[in-house]
N, C-alpha and C. Protein backbone atom coordinates (compact mmCIF):
# COMPACT_ATOMS: atom_id res chain seq x y z
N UNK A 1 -0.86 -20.04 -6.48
CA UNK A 1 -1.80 -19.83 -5.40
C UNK A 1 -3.05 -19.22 -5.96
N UNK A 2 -4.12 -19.29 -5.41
CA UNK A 2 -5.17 -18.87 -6.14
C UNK A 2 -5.43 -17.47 -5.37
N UNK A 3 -6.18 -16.77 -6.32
CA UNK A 3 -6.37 -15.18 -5.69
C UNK A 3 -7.44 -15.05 -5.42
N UNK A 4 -8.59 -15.70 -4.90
CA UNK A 4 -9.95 -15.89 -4.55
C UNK A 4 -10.56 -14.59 -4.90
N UNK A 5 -11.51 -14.28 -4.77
CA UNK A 5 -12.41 -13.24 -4.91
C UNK A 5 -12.10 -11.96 -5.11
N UNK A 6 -11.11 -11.54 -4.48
CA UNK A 6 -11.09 -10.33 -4.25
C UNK A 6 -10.08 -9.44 -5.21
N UNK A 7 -10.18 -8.62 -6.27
CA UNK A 7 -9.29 -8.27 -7.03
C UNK A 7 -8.74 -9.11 -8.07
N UNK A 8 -9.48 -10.10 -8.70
CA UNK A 8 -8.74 -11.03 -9.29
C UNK A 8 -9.38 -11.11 -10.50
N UNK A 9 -8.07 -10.34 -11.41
CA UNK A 9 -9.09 -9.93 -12.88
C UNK A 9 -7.71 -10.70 -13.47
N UNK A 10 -7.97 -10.89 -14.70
CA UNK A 10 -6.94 -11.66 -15.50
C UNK A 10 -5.97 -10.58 -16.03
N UNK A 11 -4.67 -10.83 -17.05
CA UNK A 11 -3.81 -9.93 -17.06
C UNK A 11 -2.83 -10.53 -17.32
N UNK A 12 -2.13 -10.18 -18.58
CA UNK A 12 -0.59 -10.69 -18.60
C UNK A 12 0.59 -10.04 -17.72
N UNK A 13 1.34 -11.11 -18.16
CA UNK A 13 2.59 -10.89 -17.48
C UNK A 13 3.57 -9.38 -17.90
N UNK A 14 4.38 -8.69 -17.56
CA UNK A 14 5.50 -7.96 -18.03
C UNK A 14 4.32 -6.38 -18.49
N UNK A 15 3.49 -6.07 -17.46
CA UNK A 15 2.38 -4.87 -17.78
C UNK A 15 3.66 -3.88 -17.95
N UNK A 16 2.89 -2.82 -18.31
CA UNK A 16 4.09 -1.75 -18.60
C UNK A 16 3.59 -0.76 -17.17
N UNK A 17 4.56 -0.19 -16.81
CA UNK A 17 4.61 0.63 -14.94
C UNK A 17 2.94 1.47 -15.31
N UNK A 18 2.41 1.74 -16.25
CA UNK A 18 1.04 2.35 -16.13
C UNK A 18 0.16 1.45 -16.24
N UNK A 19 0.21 0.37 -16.85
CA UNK A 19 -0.89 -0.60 -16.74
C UNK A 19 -1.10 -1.43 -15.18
N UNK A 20 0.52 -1.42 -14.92
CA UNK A 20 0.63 -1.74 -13.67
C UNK A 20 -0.34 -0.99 -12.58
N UNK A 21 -0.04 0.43 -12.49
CA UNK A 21 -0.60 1.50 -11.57
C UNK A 21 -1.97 1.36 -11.96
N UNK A 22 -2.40 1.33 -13.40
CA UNK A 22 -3.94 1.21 -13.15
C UNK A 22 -4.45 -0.43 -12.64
N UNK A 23 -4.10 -0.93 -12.60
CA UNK A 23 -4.27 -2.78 -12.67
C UNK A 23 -4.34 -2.63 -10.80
N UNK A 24 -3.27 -1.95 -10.22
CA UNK A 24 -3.44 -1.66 -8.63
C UNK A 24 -4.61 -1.05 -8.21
N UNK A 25 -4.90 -0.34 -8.80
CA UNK A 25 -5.32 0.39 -8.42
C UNK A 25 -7.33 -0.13 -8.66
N UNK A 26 -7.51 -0.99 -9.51
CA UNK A 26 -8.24 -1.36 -9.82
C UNK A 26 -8.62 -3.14 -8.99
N UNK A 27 -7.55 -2.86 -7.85
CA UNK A 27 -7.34 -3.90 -6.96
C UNK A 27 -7.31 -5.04 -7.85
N UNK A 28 -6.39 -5.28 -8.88
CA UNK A 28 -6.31 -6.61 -9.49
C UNK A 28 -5.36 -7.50 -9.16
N UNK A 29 -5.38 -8.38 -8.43
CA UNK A 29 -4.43 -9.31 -7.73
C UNK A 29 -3.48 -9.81 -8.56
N UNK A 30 -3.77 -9.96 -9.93
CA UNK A 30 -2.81 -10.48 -10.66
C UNK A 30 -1.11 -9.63 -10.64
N UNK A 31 -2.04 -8.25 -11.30
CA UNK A 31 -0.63 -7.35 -10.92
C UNK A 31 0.28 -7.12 -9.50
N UNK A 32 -0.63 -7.46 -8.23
CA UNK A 32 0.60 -7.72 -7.23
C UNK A 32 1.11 -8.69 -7.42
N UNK A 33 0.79 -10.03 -7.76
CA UNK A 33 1.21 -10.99 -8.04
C UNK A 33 2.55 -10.80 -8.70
N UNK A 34 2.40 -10.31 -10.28
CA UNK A 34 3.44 -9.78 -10.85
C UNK A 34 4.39 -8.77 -10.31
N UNK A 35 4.22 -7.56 -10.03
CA UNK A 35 5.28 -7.47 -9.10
C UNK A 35 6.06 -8.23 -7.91
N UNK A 36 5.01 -8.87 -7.47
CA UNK A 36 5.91 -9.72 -6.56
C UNK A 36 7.19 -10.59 -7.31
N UNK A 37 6.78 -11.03 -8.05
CA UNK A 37 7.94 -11.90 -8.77
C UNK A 37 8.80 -10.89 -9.42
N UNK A 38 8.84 -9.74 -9.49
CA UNK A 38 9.46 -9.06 -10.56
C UNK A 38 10.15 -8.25 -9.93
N UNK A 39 11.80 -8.62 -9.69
CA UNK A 39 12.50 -7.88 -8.70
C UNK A 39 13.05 -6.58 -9.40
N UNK A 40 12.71 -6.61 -10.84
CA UNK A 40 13.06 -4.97 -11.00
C UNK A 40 12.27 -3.84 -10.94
N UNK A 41 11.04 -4.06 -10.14
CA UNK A 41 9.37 -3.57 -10.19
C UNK A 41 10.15 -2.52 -8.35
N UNK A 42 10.73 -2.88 -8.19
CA UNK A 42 11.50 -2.31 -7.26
C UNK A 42 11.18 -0.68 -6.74
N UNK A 43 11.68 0.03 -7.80
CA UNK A 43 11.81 1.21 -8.19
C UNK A 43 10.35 2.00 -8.89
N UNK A 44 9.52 1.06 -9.22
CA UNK A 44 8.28 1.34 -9.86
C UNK A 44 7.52 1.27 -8.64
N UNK A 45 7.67 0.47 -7.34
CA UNK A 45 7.00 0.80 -6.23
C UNK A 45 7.57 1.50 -5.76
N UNK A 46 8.82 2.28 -5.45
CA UNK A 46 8.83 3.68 -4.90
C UNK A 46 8.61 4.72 -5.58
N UNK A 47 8.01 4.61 -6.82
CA UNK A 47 7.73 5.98 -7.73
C UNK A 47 6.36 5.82 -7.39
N UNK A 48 5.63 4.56 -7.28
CA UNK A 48 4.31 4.49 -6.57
C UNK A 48 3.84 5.22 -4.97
N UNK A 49 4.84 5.03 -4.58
CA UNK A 49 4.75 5.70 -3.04
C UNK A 49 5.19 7.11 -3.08
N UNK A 50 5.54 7.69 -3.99
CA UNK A 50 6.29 9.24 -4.49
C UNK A 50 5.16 9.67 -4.96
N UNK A 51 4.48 9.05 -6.02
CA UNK A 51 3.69 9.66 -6.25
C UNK A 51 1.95 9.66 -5.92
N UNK A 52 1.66 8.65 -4.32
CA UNK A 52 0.71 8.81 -3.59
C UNK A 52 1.09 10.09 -2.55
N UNK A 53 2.27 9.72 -1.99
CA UNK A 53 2.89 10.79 -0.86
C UNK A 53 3.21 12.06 -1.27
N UNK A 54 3.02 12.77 -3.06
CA UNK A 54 3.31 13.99 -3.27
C UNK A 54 1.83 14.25 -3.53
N UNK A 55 0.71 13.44 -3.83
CA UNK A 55 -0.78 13.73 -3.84
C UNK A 55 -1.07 14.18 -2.29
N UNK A 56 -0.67 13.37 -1.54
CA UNK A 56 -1.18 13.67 -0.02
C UNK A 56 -0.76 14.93 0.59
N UNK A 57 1.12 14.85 0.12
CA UNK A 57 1.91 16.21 0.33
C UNK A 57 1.16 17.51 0.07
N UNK A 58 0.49 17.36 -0.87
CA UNK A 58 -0.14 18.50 -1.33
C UNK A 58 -1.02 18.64 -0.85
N UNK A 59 -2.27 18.27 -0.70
CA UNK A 59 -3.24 18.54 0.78
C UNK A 59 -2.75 19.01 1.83
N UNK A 60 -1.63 17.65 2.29
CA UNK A 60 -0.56 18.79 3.95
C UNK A 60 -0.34 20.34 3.18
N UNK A 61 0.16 20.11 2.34
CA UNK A 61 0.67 21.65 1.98
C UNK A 61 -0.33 22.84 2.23
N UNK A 62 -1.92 22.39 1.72
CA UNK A 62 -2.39 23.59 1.91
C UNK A 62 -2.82 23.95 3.29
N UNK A 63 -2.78 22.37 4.34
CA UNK A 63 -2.88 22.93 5.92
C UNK A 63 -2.07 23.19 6.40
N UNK A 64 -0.40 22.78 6.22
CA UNK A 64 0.51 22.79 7.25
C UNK A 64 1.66 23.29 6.37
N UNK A 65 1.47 23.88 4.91
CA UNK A 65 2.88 24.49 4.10
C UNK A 65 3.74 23.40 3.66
N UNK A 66 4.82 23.89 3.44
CA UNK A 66 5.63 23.11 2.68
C UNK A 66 6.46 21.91 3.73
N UNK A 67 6.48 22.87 5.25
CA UNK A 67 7.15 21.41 6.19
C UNK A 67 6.14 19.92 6.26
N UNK A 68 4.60 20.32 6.21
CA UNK A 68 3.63 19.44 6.34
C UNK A 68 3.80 18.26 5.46
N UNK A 69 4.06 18.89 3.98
CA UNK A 69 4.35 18.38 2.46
C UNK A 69 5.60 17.34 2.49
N UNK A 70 6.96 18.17 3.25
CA UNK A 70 7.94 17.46 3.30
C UNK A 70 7.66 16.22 4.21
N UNK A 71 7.10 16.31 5.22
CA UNK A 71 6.79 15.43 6.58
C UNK A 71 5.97 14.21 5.39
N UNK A 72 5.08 14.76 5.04
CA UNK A 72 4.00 13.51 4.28
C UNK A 72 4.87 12.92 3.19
N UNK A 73 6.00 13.41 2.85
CA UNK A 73 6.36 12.63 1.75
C UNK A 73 7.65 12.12 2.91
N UNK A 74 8.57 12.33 3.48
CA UNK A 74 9.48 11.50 4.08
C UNK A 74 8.49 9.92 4.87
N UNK A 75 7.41 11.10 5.49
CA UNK A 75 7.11 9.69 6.55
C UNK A 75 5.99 8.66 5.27
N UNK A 76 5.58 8.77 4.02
CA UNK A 76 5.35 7.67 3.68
C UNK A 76 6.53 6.88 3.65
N UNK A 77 7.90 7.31 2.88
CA UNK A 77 8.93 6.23 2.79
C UNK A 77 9.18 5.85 3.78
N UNK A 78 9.18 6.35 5.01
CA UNK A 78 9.41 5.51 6.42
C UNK A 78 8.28 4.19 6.99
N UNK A 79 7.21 4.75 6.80
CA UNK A 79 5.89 4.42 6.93
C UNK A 79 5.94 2.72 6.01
N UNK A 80 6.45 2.80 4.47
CA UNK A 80 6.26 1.91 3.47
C UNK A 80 7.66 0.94 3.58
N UNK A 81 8.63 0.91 4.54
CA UNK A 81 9.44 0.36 4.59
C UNK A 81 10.08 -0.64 6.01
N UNK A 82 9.15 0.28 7.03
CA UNK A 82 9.41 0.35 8.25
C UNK A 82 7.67 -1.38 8.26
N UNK A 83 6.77 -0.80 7.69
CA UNK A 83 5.46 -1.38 7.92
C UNK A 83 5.68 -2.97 6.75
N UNK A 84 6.39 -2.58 5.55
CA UNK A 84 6.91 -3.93 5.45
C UNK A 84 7.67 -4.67 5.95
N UNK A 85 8.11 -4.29 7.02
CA UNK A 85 9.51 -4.89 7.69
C UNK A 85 8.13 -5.54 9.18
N UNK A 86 7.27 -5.20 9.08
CA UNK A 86 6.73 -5.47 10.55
C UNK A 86 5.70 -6.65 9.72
N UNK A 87 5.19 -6.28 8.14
CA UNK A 87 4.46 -7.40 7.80
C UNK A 87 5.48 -8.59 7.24
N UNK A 88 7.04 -8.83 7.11
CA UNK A 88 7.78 -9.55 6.38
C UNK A 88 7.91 -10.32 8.14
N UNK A 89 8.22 -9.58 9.70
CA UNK A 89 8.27 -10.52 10.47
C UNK A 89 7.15 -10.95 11.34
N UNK A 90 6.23 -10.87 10.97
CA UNK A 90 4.68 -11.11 11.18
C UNK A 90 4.36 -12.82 10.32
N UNK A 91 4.49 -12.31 9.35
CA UNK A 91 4.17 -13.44 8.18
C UNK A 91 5.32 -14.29 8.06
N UNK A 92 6.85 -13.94 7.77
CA UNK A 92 7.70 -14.73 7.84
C UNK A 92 8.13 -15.77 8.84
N UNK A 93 8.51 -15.15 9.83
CA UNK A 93 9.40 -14.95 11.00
C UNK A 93 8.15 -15.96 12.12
N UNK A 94 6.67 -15.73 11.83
CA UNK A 94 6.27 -15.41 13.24
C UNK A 94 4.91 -16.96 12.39
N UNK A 95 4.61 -16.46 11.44
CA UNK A 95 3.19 -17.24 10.80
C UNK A 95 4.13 -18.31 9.94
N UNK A 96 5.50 -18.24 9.44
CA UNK A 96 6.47 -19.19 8.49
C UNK A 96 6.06 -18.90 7.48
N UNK A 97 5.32 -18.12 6.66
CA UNK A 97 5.12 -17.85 5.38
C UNK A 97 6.22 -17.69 4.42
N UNK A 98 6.40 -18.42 3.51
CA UNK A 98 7.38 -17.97 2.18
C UNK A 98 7.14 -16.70 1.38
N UNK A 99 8.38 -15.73 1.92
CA UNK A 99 8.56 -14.32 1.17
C UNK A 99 9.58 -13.73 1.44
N UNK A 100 9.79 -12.86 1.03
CA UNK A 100 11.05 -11.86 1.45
C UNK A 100 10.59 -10.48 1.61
N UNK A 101 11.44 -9.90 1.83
CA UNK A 101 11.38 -8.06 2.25
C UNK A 101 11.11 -7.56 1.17
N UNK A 102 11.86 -7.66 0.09
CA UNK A 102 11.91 -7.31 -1.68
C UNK A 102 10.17 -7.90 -1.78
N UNK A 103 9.84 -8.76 -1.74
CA UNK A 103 8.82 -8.82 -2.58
C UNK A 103 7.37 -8.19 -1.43
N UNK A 104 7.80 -8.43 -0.28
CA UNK A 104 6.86 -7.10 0.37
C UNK A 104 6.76 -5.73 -0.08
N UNK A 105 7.88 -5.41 -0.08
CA UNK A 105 8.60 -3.90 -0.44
C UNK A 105 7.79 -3.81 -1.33
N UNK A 106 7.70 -4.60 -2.85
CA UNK A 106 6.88 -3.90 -3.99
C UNK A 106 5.49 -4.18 -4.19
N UNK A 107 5.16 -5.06 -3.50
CA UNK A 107 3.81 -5.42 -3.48
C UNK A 107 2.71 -4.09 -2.79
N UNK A 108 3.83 -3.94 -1.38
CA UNK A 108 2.99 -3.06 -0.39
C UNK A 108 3.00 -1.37 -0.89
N UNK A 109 4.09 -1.75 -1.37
CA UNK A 109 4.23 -0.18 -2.72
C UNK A 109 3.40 0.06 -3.29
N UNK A 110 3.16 -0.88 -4.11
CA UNK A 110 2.08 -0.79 -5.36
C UNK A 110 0.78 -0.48 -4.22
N UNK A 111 0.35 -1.14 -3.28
CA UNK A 111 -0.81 -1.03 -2.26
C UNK A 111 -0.95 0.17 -2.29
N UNK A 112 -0.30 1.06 -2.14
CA UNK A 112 -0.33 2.75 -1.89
C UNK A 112 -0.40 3.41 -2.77
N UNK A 113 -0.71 2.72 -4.24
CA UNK A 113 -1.83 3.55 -5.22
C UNK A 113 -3.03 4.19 -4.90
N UNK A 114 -4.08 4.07 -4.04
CA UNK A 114 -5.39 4.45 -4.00
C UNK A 114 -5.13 6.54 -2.77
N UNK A 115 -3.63 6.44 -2.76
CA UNK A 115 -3.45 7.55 -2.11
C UNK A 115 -3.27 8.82 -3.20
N UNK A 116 -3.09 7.93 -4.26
CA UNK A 116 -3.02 8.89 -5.56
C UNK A 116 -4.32 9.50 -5.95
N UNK A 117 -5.55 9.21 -5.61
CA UNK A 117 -6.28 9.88 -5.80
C UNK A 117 -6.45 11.34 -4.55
N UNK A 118 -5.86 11.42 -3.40
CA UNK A 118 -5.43 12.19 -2.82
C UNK A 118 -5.48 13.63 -3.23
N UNK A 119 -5.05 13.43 -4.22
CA UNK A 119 -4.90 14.87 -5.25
C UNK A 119 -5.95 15.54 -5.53
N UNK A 120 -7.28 14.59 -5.50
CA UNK A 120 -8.30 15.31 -5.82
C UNK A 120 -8.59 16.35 -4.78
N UNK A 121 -8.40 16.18 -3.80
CA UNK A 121 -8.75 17.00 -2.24
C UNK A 121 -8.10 18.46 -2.56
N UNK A 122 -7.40 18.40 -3.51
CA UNK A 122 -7.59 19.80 -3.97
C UNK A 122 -8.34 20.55 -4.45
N UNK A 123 -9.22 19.43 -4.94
CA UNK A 123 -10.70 20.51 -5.98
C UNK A 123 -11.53 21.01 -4.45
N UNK A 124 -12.07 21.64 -4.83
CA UNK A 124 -13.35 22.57 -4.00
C UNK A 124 -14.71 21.17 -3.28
N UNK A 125 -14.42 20.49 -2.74
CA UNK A 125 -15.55 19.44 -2.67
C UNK A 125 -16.37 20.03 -1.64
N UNK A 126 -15.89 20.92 -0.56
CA UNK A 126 -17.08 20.98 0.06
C UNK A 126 -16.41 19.55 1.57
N UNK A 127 -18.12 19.76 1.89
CA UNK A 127 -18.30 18.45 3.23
C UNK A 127 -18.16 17.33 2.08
N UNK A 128 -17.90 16.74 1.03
CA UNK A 128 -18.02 16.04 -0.14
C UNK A 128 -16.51 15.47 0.19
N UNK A 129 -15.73 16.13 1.09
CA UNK A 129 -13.90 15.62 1.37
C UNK A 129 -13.88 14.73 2.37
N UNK A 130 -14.86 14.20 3.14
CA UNK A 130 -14.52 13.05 3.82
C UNK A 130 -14.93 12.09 3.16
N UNK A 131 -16.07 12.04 2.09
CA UNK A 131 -15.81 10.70 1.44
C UNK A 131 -15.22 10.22 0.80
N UNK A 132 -14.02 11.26 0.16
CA UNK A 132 -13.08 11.30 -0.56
C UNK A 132 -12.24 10.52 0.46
N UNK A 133 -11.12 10.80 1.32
CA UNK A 133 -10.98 10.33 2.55
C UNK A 133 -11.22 9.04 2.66
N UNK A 134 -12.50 8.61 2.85
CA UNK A 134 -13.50 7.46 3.13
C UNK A 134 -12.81 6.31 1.89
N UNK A 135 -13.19 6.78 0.96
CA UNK A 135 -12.31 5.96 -0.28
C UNK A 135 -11.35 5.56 -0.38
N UNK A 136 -10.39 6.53 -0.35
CA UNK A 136 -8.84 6.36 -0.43
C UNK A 136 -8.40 5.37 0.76
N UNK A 137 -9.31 5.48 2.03
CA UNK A 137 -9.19 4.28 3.36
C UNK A 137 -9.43 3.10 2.57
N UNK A 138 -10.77 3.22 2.41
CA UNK A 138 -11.17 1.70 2.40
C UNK A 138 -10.09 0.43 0.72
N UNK A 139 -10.39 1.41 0.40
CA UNK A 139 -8.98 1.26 -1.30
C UNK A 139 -7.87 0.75 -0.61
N UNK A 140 -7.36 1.71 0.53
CA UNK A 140 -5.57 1.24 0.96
C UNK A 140 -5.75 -0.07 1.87
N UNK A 141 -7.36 0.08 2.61
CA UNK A 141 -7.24 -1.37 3.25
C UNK A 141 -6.80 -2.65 2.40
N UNK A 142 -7.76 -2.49 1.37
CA UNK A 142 -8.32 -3.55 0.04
C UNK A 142 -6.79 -3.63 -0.27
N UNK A 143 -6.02 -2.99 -0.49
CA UNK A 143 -5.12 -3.26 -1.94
C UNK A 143 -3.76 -3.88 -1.26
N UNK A 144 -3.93 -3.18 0.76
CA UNK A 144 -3.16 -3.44 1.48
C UNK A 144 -3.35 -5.15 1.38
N UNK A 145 -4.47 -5.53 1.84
CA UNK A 145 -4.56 -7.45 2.13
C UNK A 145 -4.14 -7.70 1.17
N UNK A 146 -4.40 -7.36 -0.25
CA UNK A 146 -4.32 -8.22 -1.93
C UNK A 146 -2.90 -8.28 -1.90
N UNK A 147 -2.19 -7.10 -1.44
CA UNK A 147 -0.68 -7.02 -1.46
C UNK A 147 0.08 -8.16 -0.44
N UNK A 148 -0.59 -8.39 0.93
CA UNK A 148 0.13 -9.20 1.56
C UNK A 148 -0.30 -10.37 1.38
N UNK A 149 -1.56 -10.66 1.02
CA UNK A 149 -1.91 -12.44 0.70
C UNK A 149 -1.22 -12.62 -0.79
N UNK A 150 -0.76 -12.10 -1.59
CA UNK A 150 0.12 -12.34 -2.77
C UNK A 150 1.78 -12.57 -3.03
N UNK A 151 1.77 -11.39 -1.21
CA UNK A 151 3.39 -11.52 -1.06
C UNK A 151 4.16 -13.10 -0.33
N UNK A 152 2.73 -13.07 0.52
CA UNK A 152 3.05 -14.20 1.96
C UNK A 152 2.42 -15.74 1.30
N UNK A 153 1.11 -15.62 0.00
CA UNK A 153 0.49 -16.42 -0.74
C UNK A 153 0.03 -17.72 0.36
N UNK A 154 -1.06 -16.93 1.14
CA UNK A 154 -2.17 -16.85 2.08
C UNK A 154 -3.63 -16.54 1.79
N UNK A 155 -4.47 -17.36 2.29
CA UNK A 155 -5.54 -17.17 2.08
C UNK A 155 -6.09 -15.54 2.31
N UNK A 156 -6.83 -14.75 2.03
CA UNK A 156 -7.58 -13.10 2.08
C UNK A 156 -7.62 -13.23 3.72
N UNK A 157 -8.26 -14.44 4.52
CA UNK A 157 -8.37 -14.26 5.65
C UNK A 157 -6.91 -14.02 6.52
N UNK A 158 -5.96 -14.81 6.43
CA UNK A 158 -4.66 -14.39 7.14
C UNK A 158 -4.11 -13.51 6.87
N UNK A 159 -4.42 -12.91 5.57
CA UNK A 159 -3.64 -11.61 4.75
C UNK A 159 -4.62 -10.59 6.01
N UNK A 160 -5.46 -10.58 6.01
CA UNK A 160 -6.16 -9.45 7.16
C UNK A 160 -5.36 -9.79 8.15
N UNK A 161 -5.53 -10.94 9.16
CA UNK A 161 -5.17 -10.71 10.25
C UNK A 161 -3.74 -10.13 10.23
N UNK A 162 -3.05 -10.49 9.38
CA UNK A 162 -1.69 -10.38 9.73
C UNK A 162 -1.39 -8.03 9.05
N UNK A 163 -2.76 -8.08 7.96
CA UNK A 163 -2.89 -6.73 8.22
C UNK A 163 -3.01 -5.94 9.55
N UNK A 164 -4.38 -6.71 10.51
CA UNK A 164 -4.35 -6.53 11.17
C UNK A 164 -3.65 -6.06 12.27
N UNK A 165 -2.72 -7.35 12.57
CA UNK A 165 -1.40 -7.09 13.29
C UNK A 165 -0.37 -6.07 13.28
N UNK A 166 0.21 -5.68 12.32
CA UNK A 166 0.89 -5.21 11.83
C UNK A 166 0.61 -3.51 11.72
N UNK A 167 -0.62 -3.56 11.24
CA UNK A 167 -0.97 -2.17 11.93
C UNK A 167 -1.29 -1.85 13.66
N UNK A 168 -1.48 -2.83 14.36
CA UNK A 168 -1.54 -2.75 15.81
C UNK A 168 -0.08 -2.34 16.36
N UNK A 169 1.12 -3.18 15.99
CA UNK A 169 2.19 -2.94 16.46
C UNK A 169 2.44 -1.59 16.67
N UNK A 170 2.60 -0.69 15.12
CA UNK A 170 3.04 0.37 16.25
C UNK A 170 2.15 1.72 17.05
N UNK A 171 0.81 1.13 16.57
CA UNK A 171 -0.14 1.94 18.10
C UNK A 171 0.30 1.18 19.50
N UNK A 172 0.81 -0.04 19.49
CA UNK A 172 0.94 -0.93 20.64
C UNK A 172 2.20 0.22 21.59
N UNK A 173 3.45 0.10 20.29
CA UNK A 173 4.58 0.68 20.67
C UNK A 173 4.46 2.47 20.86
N UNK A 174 3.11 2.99 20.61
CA UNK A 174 3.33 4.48 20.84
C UNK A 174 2.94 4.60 21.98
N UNK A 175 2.02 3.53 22.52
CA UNK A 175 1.42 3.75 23.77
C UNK A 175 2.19 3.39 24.75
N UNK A 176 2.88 2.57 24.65
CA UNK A 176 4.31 1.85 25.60
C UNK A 176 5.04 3.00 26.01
N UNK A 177 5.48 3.55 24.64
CA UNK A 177 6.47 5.18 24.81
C UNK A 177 6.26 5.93 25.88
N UNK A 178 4.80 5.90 25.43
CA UNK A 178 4.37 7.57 25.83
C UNK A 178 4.20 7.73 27.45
């Protein structure tokens, strides 16, 4: 499938888990690509989500202590498992796209590199912390589509909408609740 524009730098196959993390992080489509195919990359996307969600943890920590910390690191794994399960029946189930849960799972993992810079929000920035913020958004949007048009191997435009979607569901379902 071709990786059009967006993130698409060249790159061999079999990166080692840091070339990987920088290659994500540098939104290079190739490396979701490669994880996608690479069902032992498994475990390298939840050390990816461990170690965005203990960058973030630590920010909660200095507003909300150590329960804040614990909360930010449980609810990414809920968050990264629960939200591939809503983009695997979005795209699968609903659009017929060829993929599985596994290769969502590590793709959308790896997506949640740009939370690793998170950590910086510890230095002293000042009003200088919402663009910090600002970044780490617009990064998780970016790396979010590259991850699902690689998993579902969809054009950038359906990889949004079906981003789209998928993040609507569960504002749809909190408002239903409440």
């Amino acid at each position: 499938m071709s990786t059009g524009s967006i993130g698409s730098e060249g790159g061999g196959a079999n990166r080692s888990f840091g070339e990987r993390l920088f290659g994500a992080l540098k939104l290079d489509a190739t490396v979701y690509e490669e994880v996608e195919h690479d069902t032992s990359a498994i475990g390298q996307a939840a050390v990816v989500v461990l170690l965005a969600s203990l960058a973030q943890g630590a920010a909660a920590f200095q507003e909300a202590g150590g329960g804040g910390a614990l909360a930010s690191v449980v609810g990414s794994f809920l968050g990264w498992a629960i939200g591939a399960g809503i983009v695997w029946i979005i795209g699968v189930k609903i659009m017929h796209c060829t993929s599985d849960y596994g290769e969502l799972l590590r793709t959308l993992g790896f997506a949640t590199v740009p939370g690793i810079l998170g950590v910086l929000g510890l230095l002293p920035l000042g009003s200088a912390q919402w663009v910090l913020g600002l970044v780490i958004f617009v990064l998780s949007v970016i790396a979010a589509v590259i991850a699902v048009r690689q998993a579902l191997d969809v054009s950038t435009g359906r990889a949004v909408v079906v981003c789209i979607i998928a993040n609507l569901v569960p504002v749809v379902l909190i408002l239903i609740l409440t």
